[in-house]
N, C-alpha and C. Protein backbone atom coordinates (compact mmCIF):
# COMPACT_ATOMS: atom_id res chain seq x y z
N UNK A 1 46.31 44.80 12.99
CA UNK A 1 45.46 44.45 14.11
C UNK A 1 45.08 45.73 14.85
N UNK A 2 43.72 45.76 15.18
CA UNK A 2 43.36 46.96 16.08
C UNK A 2 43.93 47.28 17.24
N UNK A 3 44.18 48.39 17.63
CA UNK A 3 45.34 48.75 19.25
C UNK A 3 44.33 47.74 20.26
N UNK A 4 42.63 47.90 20.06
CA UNK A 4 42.10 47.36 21.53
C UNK A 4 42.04 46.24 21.06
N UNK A 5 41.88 45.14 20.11
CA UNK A 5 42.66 43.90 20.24
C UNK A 5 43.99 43.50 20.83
N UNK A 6 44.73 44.67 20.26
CA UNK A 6 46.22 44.37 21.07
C UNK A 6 46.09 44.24 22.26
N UNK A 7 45.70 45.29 22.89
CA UNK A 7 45.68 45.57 24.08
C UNK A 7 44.62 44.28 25.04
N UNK A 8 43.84 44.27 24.56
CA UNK A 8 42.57 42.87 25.16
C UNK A 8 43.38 41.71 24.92
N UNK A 9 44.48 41.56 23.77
CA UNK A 9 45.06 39.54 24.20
C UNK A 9 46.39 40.24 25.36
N UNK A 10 46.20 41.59 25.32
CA UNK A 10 47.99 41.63 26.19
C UNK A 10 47.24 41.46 27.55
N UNK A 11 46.26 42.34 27.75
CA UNK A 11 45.62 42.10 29.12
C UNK A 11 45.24 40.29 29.62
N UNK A 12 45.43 39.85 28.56
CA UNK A 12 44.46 38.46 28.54
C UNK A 12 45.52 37.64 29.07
N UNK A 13 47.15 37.76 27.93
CA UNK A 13 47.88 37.27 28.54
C UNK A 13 48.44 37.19 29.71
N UNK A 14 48.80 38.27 30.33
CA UNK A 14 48.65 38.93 31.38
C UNK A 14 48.49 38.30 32.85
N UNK A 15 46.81 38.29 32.43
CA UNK A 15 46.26 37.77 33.48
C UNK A 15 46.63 36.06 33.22
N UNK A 16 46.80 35.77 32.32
CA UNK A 16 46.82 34.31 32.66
C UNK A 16 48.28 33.62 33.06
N UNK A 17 49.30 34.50 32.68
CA UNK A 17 50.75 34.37 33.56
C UNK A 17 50.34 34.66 34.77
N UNK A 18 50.35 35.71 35.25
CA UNK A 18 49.90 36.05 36.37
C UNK A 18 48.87 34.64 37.78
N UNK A 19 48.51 34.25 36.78
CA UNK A 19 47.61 32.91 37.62
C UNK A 19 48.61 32.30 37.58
N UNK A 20 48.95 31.82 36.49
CA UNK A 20 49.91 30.46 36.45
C UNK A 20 51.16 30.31 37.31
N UNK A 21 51.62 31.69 37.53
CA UNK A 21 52.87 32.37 38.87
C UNK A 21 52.37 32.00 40.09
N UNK A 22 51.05 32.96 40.42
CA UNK A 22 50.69 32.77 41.65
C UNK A 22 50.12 31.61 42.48
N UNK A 23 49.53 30.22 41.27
CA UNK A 23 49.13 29.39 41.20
C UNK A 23 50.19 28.21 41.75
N UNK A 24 51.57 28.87 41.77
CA UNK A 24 52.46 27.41 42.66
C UNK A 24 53.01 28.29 43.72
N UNK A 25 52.76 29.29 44.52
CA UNK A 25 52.98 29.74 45.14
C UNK A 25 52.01 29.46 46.61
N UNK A 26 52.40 29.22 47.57
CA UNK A 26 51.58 28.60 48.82
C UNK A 26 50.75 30.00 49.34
N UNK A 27 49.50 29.55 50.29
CA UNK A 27 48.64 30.51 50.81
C UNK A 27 49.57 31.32 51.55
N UNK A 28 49.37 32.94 51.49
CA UNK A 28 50.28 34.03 52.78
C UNK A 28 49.48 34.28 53.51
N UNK A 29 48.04 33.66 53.83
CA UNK A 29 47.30 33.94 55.59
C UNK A 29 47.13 33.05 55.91
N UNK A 30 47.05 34.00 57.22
CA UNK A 30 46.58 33.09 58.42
C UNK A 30 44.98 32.48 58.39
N UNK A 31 44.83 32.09 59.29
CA UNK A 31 43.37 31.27 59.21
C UNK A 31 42.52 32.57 59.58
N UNK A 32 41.48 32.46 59.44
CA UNK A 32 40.17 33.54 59.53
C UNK A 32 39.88 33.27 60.95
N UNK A 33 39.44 34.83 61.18
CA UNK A 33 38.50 35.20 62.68
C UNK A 33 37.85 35.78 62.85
N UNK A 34 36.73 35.46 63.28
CA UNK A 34 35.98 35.97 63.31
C UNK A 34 36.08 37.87 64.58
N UNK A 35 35.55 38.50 63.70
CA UNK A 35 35.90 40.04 64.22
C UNK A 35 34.72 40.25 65.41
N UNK A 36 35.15 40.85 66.46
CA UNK A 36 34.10 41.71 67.52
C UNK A 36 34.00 42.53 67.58
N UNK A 37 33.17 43.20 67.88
CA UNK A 37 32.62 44.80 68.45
C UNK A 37 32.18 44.84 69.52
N UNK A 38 32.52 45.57 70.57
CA UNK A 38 31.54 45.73 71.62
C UNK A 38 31.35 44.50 72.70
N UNK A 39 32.45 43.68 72.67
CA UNK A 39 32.32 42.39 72.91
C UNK A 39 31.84 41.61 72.26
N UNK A 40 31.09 41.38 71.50
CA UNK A 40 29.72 40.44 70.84
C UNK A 40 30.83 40.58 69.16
N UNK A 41 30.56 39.30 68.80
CA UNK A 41 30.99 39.01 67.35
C UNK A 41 30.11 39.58 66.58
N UNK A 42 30.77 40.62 65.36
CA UNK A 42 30.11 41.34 64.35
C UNK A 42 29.21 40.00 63.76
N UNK A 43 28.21 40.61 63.41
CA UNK A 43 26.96 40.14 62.56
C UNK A 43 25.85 39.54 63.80
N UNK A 44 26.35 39.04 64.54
CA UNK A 44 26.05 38.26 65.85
C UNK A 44 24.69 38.76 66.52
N UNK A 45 24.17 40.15 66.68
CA UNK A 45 23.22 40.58 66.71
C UNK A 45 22.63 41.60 65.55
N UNK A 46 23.02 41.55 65.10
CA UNK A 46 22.34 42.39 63.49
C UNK A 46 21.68 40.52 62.48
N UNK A 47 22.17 39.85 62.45
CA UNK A 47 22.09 38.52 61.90
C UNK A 47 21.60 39.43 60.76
N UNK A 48 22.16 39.85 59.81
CA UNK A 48 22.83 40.17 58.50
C UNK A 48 22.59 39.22 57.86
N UNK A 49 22.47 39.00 56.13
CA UNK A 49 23.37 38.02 55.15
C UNK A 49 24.47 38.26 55.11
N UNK A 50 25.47 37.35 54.41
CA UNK A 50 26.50 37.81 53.88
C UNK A 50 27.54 38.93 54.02
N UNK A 51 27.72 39.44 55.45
CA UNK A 51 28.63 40.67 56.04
C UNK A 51 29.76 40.67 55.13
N UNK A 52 29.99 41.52 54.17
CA UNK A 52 31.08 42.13 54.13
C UNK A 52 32.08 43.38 54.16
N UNK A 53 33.11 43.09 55.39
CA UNK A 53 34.18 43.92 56.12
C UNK A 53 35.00 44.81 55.70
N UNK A 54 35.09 46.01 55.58
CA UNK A 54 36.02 46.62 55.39
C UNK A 54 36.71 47.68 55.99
N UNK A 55 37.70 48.33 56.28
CA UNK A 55 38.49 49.12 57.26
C UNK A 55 38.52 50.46 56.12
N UNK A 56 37.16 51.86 56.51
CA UNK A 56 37.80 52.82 55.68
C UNK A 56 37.10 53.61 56.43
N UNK A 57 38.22 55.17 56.68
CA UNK A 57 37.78 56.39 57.37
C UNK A 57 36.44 57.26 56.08
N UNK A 58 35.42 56.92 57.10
CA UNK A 58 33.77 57.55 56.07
C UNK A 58 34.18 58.75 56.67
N UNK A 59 34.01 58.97 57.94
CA UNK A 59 34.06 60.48 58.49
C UNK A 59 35.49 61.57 58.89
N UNK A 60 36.54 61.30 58.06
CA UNK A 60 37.11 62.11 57.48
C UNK A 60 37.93 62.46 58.83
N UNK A 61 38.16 61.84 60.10
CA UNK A 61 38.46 62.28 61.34
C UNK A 61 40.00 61.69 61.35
N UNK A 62 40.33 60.47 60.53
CA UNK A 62 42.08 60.14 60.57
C UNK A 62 41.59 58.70 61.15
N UNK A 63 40.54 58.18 61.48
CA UNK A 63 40.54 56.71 61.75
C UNK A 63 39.91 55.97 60.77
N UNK A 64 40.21 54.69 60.73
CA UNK A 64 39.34 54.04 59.73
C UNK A 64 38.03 53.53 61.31
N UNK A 65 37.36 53.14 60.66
CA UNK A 65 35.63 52.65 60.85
C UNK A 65 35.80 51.06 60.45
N UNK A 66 35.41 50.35 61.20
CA UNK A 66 35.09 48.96 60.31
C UNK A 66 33.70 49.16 59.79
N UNK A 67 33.52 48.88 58.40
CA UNK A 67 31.98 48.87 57.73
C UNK A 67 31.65 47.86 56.99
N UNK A 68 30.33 47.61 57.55
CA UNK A 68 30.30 46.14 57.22
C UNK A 68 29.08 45.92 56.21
N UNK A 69 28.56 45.74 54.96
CA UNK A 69 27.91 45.92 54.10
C UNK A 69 26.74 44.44 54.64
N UNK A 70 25.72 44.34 53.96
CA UNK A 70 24.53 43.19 54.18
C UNK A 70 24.45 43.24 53.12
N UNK A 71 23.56 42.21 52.90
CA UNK A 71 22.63 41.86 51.71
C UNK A 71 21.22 42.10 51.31
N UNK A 72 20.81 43.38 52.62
CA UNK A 72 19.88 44.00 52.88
C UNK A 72 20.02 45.34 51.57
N UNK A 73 21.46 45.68 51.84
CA UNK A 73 21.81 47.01 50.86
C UNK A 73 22.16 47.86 52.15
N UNK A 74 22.42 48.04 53.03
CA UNK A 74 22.81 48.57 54.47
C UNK A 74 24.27 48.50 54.90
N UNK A 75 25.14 49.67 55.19
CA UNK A 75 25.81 49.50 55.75
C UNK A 75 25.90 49.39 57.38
N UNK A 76 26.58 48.78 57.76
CA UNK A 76 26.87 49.11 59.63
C UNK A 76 28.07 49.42 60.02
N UNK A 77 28.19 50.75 60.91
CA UNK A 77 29.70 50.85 60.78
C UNK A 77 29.88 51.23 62.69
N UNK A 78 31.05 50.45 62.78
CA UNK A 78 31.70 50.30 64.37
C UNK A 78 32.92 50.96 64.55
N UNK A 79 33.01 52.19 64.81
CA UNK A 79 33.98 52.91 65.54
C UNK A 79 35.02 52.34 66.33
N UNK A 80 35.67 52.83 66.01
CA UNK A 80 37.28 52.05 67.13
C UNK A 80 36.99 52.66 68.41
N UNK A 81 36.99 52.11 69.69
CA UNK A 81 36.99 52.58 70.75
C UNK A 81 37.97 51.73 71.47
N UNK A 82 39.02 52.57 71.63
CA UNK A 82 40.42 51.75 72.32
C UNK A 82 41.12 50.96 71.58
N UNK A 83 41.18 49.57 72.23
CA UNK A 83 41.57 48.56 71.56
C UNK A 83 40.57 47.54 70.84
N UNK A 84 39.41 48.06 70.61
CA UNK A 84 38.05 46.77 70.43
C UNK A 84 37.42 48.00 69.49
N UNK A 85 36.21 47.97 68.57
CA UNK A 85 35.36 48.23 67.78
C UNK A 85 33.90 48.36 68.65
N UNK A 86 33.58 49.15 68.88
CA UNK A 86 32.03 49.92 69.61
C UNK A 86 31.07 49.59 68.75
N UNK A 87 29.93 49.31 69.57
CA UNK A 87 28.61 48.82 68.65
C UNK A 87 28.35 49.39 67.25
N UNK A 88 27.68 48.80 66.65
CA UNK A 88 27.23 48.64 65.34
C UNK A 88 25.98 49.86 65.36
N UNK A 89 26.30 50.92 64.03
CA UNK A 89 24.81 52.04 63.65
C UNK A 89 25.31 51.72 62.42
N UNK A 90 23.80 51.72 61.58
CA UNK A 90 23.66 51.98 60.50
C UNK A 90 23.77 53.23 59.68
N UNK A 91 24.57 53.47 58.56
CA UNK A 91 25.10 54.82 58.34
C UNK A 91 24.20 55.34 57.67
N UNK A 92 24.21 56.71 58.14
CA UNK A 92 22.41 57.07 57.93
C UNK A 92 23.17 58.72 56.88
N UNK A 93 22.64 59.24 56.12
CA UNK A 93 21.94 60.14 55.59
C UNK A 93 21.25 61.04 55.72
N UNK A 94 21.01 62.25 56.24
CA UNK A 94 20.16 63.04 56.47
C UNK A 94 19.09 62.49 57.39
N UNK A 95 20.09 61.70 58.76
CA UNK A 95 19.23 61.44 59.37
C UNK A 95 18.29 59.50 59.09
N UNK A 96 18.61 59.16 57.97
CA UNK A 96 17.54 58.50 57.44
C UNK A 96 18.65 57.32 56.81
N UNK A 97 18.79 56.22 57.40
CA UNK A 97 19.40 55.20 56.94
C UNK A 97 20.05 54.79 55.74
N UNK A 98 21.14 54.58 55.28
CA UNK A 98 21.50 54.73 53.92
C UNK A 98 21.12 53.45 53.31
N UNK A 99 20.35 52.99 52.40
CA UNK A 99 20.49 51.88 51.77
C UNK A 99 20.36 51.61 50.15
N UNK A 100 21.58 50.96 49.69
CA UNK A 100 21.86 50.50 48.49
C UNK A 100 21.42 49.58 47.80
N UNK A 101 20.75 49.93 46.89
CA UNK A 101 20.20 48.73 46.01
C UNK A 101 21.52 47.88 45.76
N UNK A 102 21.04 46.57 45.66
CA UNK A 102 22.31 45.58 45.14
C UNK A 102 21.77 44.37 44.48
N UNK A 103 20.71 45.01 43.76
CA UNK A 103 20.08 43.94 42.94
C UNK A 103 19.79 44.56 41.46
């Protein structure tokens, strides 16, 4: 048998123990909340598609950024200020808005 056959039913198996484990095991979160910035609930004035959130330092300073992707191809990213997340800019490029094809 070829190694990447081997390797493709081991991965295969794998994954399907792996479900079948985690599959009688109960939910570990909590219920969802909606996130703010600036007072105002993220997406709330951008009215975005599909926001999705993530916590990662872009500018290299030791904080993470919440950045929040659209369905535009746009990111928006909200700075930690204190204890709350500071308004929403679009992360720009040479000045010039960054946007990602996602089609």
């Amino acid at each position: 048998m070829d190694i990447l056959v081997r390797m493709k039913c081991t991965i295969l198996a794998i994954t399907f123990l792996s479900a079948a484990l985690y599959a009688q095991e109960p939910a570990k979160f909590a219920a969802p909340e909606r996130l703010q910035a600036n007072g105002e609930f993220v997406n709330e004035v951008e009215k975005t598609l599909y926001p999705s959130p993530v916590l990662v330092d872009i500018d290299g300073d030791g904080q993470r950024e919440l950045v929040v992707g659209d369905l535009f191809g746009y990111l928006w990213v909200h700075e930690k200020s204190g204890s709350s997340w500071g308004p929403s800019k679009k992360l720009q490029v040479d000045g010039k808005a960054l946007k990602l094809p996602n089609w």
